[in-house]
PDB file of N, CA and C in Angstrom:
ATOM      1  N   UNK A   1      26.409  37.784 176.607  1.00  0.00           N
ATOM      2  CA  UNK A   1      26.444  39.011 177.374  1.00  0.00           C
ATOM      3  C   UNK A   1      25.457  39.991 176.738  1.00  0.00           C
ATOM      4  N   UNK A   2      24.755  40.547 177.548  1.00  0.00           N
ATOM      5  CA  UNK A   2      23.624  41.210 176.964  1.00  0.00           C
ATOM      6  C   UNK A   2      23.710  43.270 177.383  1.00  0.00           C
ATOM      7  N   UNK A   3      23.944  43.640 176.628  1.00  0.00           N
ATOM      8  CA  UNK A   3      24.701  45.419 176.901  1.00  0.00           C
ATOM      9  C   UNK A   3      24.171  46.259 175.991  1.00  0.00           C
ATOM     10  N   UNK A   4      23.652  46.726 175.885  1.00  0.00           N
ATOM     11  CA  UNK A   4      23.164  47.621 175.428  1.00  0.00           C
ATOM     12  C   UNK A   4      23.396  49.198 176.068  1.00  0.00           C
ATOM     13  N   UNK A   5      23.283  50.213 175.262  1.00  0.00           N
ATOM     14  CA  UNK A   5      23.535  51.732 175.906  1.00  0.00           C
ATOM     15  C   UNK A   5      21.994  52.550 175.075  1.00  0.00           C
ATOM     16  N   UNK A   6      21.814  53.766 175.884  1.00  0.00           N
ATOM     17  CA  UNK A   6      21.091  54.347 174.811  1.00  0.00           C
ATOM     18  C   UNK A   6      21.252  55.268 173.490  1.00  0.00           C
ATOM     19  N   UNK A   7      22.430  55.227 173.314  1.00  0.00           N
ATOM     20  CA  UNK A   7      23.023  55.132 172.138  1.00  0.00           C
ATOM     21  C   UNK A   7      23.408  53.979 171.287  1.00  0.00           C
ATOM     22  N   UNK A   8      23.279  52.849 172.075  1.00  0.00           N
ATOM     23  CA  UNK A   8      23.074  51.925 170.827  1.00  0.00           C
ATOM     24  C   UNK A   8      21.340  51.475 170.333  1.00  0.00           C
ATOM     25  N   UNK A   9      20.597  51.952 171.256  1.00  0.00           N
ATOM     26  CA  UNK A   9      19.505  51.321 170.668  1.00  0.00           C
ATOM     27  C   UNK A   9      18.782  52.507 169.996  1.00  0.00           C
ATOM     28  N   UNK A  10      19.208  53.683 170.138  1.00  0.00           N
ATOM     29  CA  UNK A  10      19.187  55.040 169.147  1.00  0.00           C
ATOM     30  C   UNK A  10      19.912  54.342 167.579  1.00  0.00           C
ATOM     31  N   UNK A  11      20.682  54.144 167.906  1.00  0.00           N
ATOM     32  CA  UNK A  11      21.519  53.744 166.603  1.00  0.00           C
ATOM     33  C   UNK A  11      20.457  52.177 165.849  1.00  0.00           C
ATOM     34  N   UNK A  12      19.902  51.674 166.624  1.00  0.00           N
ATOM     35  CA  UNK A  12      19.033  50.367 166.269  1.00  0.00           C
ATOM     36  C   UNK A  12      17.777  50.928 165.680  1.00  0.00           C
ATOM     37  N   UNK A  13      17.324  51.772 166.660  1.00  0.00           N
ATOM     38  CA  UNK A  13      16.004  52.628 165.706  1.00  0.00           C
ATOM     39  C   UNK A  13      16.421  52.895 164.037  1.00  0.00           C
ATOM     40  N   UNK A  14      17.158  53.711 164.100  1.00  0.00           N
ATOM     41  CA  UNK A  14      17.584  54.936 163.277  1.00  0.00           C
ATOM     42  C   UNK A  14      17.544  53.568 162.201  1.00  0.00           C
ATOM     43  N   UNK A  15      18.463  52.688 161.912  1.00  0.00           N
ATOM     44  CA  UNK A  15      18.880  51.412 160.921  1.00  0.00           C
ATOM     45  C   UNK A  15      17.731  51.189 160.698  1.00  0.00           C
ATOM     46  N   UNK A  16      16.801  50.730 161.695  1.00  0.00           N
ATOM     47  CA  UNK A  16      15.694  49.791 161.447  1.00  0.00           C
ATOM     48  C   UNK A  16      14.704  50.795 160.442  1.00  0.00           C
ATOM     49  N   UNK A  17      15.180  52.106 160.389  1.00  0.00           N
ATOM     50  CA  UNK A  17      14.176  53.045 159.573  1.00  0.00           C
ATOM     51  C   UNK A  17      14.199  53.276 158.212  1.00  0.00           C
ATOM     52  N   UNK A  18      16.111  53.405 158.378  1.00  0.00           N
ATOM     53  CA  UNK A  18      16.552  53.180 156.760  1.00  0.00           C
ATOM     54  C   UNK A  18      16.173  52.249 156.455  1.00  0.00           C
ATOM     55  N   UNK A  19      16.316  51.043 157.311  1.00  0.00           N
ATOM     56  CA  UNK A  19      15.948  49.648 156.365  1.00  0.00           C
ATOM     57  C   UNK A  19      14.200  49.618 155.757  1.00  0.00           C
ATOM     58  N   UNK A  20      13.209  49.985 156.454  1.00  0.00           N
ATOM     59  CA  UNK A  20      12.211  50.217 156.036  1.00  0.00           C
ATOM     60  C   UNK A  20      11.631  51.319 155.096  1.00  0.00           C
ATOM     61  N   UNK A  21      12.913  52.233 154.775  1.00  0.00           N
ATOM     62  CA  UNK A  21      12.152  53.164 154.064  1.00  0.00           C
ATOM     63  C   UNK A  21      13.279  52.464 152.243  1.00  0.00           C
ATOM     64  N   UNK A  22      13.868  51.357 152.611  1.00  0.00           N
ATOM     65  CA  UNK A  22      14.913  51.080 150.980  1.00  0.00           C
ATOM     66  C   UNK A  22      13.738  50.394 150.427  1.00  0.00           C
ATOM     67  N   UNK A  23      14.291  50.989 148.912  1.00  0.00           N
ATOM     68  CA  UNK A  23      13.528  50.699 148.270  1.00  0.00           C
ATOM     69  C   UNK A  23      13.895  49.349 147.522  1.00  0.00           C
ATOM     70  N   UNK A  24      12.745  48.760 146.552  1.00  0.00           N
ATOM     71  CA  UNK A  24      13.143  47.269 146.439  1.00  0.00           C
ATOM     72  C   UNK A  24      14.113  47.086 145.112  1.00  0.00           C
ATOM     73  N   UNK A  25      15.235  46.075 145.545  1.00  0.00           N
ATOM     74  CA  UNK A  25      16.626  46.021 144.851  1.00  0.00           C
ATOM     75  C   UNK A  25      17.619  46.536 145.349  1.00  0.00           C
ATOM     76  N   UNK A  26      17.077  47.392 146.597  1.00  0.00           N
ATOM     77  CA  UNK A  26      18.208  48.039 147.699  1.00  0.00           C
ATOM     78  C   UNK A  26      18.516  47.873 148.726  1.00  0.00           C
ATOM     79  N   UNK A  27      17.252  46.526 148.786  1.00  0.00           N
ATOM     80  CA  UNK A  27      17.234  46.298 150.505  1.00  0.00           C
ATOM     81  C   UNK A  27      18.079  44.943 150.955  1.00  0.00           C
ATOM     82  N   UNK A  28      18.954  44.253 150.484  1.00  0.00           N
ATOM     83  CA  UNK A  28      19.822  43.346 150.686  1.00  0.00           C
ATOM     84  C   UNK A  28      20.939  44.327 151.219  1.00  0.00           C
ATOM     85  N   UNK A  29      21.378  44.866 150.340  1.00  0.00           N
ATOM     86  CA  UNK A  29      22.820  46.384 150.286  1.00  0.00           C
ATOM     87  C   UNK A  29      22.259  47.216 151.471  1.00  0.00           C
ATOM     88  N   UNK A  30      21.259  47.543 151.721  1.00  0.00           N
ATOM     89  CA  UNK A  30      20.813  48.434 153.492  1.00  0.00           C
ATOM     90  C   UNK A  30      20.988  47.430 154.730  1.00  0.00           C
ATOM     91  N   UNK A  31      20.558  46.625 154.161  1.00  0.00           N
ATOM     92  CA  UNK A  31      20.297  45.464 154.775  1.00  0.00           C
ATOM     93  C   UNK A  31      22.269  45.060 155.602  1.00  0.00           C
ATOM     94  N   UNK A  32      22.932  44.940 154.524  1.00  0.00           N
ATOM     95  CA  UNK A  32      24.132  44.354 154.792  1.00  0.00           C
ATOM     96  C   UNK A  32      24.869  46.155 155.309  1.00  0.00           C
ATOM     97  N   UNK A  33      24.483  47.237 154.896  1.00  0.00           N
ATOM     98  CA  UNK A  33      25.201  48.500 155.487  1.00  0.00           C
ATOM     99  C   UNK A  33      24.676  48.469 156.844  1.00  0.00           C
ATOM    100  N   UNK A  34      23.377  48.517 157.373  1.00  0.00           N
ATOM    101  CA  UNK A  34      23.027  48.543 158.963  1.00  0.00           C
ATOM    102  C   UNK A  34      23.791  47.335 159.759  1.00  0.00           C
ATOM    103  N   UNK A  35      23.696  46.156 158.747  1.00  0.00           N
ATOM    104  CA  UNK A  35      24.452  45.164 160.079  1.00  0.00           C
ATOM    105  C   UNK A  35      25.825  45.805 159.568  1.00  0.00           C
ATOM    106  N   UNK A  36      26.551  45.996 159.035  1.00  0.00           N
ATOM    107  CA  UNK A  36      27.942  46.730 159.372  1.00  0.00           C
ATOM    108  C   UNK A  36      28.127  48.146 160.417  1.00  0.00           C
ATOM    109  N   UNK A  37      27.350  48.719 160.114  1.00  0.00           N
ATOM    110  CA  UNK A  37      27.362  50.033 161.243  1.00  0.00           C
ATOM    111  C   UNK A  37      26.865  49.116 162.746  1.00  0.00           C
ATOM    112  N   UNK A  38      26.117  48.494 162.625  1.00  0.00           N
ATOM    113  CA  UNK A  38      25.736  48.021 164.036  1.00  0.00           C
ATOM    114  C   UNK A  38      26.904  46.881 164.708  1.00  0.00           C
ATOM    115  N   UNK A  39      27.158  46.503 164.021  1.00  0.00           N
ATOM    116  CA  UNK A  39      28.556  45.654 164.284  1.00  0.00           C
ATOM    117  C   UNK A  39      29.592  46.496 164.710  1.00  0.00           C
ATOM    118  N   UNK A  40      29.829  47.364 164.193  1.00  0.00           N
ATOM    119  CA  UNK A  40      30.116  48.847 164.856  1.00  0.00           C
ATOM    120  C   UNK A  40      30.122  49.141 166.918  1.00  0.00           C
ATOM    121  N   UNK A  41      29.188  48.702 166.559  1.00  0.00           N
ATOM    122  CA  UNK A  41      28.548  49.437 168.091  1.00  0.00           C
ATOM    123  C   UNK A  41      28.498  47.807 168.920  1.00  0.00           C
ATOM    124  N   UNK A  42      28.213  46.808 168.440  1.00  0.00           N
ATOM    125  CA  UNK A  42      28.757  45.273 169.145  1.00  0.00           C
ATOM    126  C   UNK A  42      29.890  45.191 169.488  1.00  0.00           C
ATOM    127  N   UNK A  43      30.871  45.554 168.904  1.00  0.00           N
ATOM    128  CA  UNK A  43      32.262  45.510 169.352  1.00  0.00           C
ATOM    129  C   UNK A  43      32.661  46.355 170.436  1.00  0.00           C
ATOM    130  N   UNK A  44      32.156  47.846 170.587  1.00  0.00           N
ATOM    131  CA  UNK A  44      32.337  48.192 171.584  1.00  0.00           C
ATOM    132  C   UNK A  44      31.447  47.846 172.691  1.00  0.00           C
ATOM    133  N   UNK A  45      30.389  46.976 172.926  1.00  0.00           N
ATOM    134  CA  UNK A  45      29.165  46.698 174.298  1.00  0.00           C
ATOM    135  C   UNK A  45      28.048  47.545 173.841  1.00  0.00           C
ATOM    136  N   UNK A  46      27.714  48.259 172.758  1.00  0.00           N
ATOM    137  CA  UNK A  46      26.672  49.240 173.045  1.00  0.00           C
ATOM    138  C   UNK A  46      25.665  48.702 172.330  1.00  0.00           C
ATOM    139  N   UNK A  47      25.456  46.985 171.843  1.00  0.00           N
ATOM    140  CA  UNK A  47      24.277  46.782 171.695  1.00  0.00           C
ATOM    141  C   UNK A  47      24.987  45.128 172.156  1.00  0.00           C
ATOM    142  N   UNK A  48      23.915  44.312 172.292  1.00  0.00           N
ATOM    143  CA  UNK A  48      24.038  42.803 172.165  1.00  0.00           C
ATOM    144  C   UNK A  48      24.171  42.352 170.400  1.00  0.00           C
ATOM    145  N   UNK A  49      24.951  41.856 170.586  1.00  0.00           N
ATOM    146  CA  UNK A  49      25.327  40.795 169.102  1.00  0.00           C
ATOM    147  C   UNK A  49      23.749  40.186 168.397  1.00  0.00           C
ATOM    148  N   UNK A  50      23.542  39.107 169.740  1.00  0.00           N
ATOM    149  CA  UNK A  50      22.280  38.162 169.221  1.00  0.00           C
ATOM    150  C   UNK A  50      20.757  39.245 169.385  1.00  0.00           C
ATOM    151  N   UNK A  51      20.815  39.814 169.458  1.00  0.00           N
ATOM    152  CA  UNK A  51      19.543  40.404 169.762  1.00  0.00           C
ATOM    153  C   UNK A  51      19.694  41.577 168.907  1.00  0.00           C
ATOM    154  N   UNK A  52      20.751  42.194 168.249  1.00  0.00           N
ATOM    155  CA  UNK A  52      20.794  42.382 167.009  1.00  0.00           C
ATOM    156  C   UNK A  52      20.946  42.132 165.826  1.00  0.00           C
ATOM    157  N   UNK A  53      21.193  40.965 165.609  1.00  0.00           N
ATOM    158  CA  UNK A  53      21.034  39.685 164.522  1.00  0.00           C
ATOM    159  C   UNK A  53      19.606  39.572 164.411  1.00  0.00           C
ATOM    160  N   UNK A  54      19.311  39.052 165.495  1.00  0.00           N
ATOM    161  CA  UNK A  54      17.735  38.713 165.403  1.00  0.00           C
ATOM    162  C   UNK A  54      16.521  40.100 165.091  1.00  0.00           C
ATOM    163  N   UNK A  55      17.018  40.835 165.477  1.00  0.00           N
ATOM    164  CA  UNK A  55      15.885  42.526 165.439  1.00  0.00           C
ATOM    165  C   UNK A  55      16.202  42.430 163.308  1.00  0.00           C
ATOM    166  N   UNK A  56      17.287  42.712 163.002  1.00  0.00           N
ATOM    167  CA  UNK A  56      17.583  42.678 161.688  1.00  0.00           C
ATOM    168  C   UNK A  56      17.090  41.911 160.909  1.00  0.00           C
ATOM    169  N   UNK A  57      17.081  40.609 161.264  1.00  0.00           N
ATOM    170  CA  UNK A  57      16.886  39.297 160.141  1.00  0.00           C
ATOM    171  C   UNK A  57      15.065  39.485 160.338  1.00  0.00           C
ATOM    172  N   UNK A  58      14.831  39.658 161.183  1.00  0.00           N
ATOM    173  CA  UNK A  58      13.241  39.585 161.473  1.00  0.00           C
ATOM    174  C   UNK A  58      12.814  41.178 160.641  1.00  0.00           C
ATOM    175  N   UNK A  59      13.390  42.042 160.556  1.00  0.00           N
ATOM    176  CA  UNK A  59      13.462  43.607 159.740  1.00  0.00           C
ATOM    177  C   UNK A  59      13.335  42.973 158.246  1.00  0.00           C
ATOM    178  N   UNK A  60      14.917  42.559 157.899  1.00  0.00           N
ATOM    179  CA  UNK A  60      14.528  42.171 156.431  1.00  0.00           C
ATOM    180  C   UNK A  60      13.367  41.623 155.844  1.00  0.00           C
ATOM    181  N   UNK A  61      12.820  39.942 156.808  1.00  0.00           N
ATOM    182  CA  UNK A  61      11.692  39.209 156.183  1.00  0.00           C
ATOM    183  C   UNK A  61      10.814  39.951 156.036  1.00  0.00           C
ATOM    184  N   UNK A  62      10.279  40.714 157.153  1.00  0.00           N
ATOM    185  CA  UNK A  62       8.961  42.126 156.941  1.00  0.00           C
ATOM    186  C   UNK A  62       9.121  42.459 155.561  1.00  0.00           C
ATOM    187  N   UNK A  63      10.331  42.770 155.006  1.00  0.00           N
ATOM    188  CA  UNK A  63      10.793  43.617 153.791  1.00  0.00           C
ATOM    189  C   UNK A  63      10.749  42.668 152.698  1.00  0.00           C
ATOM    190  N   UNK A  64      10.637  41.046 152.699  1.00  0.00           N
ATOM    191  CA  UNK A  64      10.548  40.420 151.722  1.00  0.00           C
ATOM    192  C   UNK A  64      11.732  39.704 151.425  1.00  0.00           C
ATOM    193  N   UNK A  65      12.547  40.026 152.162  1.00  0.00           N
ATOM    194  CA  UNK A  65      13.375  38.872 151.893  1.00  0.00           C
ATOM    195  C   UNK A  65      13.851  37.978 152.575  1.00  0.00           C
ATOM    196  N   UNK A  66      14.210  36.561 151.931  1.00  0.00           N
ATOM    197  CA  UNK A  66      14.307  35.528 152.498  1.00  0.00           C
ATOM    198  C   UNK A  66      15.303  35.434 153.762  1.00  0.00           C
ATOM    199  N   UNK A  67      14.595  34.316 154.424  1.00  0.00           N
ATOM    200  CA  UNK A  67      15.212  34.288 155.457  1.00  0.00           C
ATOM    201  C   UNK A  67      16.879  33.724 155.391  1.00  0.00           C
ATOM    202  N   UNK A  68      17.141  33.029 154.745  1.00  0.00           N
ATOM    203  CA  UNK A  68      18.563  32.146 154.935  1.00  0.00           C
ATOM    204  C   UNK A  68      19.272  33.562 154.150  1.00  0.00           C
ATOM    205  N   UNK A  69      19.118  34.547 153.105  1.00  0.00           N
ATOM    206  CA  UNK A  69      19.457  35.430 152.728  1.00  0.00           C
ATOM    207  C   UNK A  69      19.741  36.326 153.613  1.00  0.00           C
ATOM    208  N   UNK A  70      18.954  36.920 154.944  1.00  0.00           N
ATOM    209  CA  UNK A  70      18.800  38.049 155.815  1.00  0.00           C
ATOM    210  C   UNK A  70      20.020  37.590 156.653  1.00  0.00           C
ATOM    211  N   UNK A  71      19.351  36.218 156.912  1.00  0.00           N
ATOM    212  CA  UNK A  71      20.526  35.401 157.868  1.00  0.00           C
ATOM    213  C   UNK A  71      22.246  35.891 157.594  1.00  0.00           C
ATOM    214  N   UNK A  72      22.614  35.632 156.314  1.00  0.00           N
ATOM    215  CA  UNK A  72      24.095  35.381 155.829  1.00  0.00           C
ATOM    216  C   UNK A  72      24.216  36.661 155.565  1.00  0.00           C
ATOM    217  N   UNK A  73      23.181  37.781 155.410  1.00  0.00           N
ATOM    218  CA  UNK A  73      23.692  38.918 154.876  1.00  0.00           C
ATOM    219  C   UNK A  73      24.564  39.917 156.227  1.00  0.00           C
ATOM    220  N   UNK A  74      23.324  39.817 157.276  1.00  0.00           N
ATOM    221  CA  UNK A  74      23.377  40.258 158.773  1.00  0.00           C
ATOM    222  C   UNK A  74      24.558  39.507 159.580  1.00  0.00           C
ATOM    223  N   UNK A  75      24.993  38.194 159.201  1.00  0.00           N
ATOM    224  CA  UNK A  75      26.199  37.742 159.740  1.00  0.00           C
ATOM    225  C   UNK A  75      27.376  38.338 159.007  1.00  0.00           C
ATOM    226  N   UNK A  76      27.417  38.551 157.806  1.00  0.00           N
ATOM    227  CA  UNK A  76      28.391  39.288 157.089  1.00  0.00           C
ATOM    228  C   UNK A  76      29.044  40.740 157.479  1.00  0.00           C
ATOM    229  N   UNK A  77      28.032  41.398 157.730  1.00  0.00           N
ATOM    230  CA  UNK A  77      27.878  42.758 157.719  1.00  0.00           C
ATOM    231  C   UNK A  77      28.440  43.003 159.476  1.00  0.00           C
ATOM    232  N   UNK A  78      27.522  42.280 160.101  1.00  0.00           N
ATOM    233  CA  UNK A  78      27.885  41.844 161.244  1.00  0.00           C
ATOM    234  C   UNK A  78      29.565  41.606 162.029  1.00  0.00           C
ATOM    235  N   UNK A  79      29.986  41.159 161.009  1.00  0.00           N
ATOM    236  CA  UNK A  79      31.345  40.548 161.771  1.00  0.00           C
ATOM    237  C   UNK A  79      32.434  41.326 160.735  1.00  0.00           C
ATOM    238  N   UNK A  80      31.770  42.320 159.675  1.00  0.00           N
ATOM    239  CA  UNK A  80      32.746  42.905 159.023  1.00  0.00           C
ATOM    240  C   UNK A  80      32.739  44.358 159.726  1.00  0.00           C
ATOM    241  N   UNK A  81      31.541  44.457 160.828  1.00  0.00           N
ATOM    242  CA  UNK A  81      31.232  45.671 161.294  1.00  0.00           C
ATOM    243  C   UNK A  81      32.291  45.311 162.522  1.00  0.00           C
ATOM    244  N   UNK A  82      32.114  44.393 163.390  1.00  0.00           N
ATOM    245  CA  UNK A  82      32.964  44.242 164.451  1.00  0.00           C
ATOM    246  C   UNK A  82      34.490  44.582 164.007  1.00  0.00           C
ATOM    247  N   UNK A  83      35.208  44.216 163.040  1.00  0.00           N
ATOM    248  CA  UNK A  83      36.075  44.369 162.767  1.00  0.00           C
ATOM    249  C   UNK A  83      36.816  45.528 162.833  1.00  0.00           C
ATOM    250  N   UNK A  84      35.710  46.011 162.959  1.00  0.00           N
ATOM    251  CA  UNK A  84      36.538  48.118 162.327  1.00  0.00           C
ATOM    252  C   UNK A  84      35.189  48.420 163.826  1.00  0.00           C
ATOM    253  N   UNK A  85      35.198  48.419 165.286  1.00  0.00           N
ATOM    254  CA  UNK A  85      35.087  49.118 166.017  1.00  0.00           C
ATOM    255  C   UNK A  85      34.694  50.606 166.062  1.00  0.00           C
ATOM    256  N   UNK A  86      33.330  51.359 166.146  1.00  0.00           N
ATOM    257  CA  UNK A  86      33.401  52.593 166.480  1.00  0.00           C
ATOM    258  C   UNK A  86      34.364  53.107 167.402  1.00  0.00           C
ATOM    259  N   UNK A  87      34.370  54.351 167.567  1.00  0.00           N
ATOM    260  CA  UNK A  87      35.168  55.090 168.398  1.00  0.00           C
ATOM    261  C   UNK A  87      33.928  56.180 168.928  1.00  0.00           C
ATOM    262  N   UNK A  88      33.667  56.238 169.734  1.00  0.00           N
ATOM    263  CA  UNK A  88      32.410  57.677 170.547  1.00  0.00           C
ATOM    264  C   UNK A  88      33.299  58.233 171.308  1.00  0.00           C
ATOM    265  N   UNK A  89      33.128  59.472 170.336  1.00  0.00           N
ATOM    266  CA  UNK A  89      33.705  60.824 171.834  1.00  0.00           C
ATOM    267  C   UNK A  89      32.711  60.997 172.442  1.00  0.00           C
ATOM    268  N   UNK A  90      32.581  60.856 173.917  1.00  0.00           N
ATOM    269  CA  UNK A  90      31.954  61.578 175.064  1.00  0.00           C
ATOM    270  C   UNK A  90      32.279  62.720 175.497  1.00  0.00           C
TER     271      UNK A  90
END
C-alpha cells in the first residue's frame, strides 16, 4: 500500500537532513533515530513502509555506511518506530 501525506514527506525531508548533516560515529545512531520517528508516521499511512526503507538505506550508503548495516539498522528503527504510533492533532 503506497500513502503518503504531505506531512509525511515533510517529515522525510527534514530526517534525510539530519541524517546528512551527522557527523561521523553518529551516523548509524541518526541513522537508527530517523527510521524510528519515521516508523512513527508508517503506522499511521503518512508515508509508505518500502519506499521509506529504501529512501533511508540508500541515505546512509551516500554517508558511508555499509549496506547490510543501513539495511538492519532502518529495519530496527523501523518496526520499533511502528510500535509506538504518532498521534497528529489536526
Amino acid at each position: 500500500m503506497r500513502v503518503s501525506s504531505a506531512y509525511g514527506r515533510a517529515a522525510l525531508r527534514r530526517e534525510l537532513d539530519r541524517l546528512s548533516q551527522a557527523e561521523n560515529g553518529t551516523r548509524n545512531d541518526q541513522l537508527n533515530r530517523s527510521a524510528f520517528s519515521l516508523g512513527q508516521l508508517v503506522a499511521i499511512g503518512a508515508l509508505d513502509e518500502d519506499e521509506t526503507a529504501t529512501t533511508l538505506i540508500a541515505e546512509g550508503q551516500l554517508l558511508g555506511l555499509g549496506v547490510l548495516e543501513c539495511e538492519r539498522t532502518v529495519a530496527s528503527g523501523l518496526a520499533a518506530g511502528m510500535e509506538q504510533p504518532r498521534s497528529l492533532a489536526l
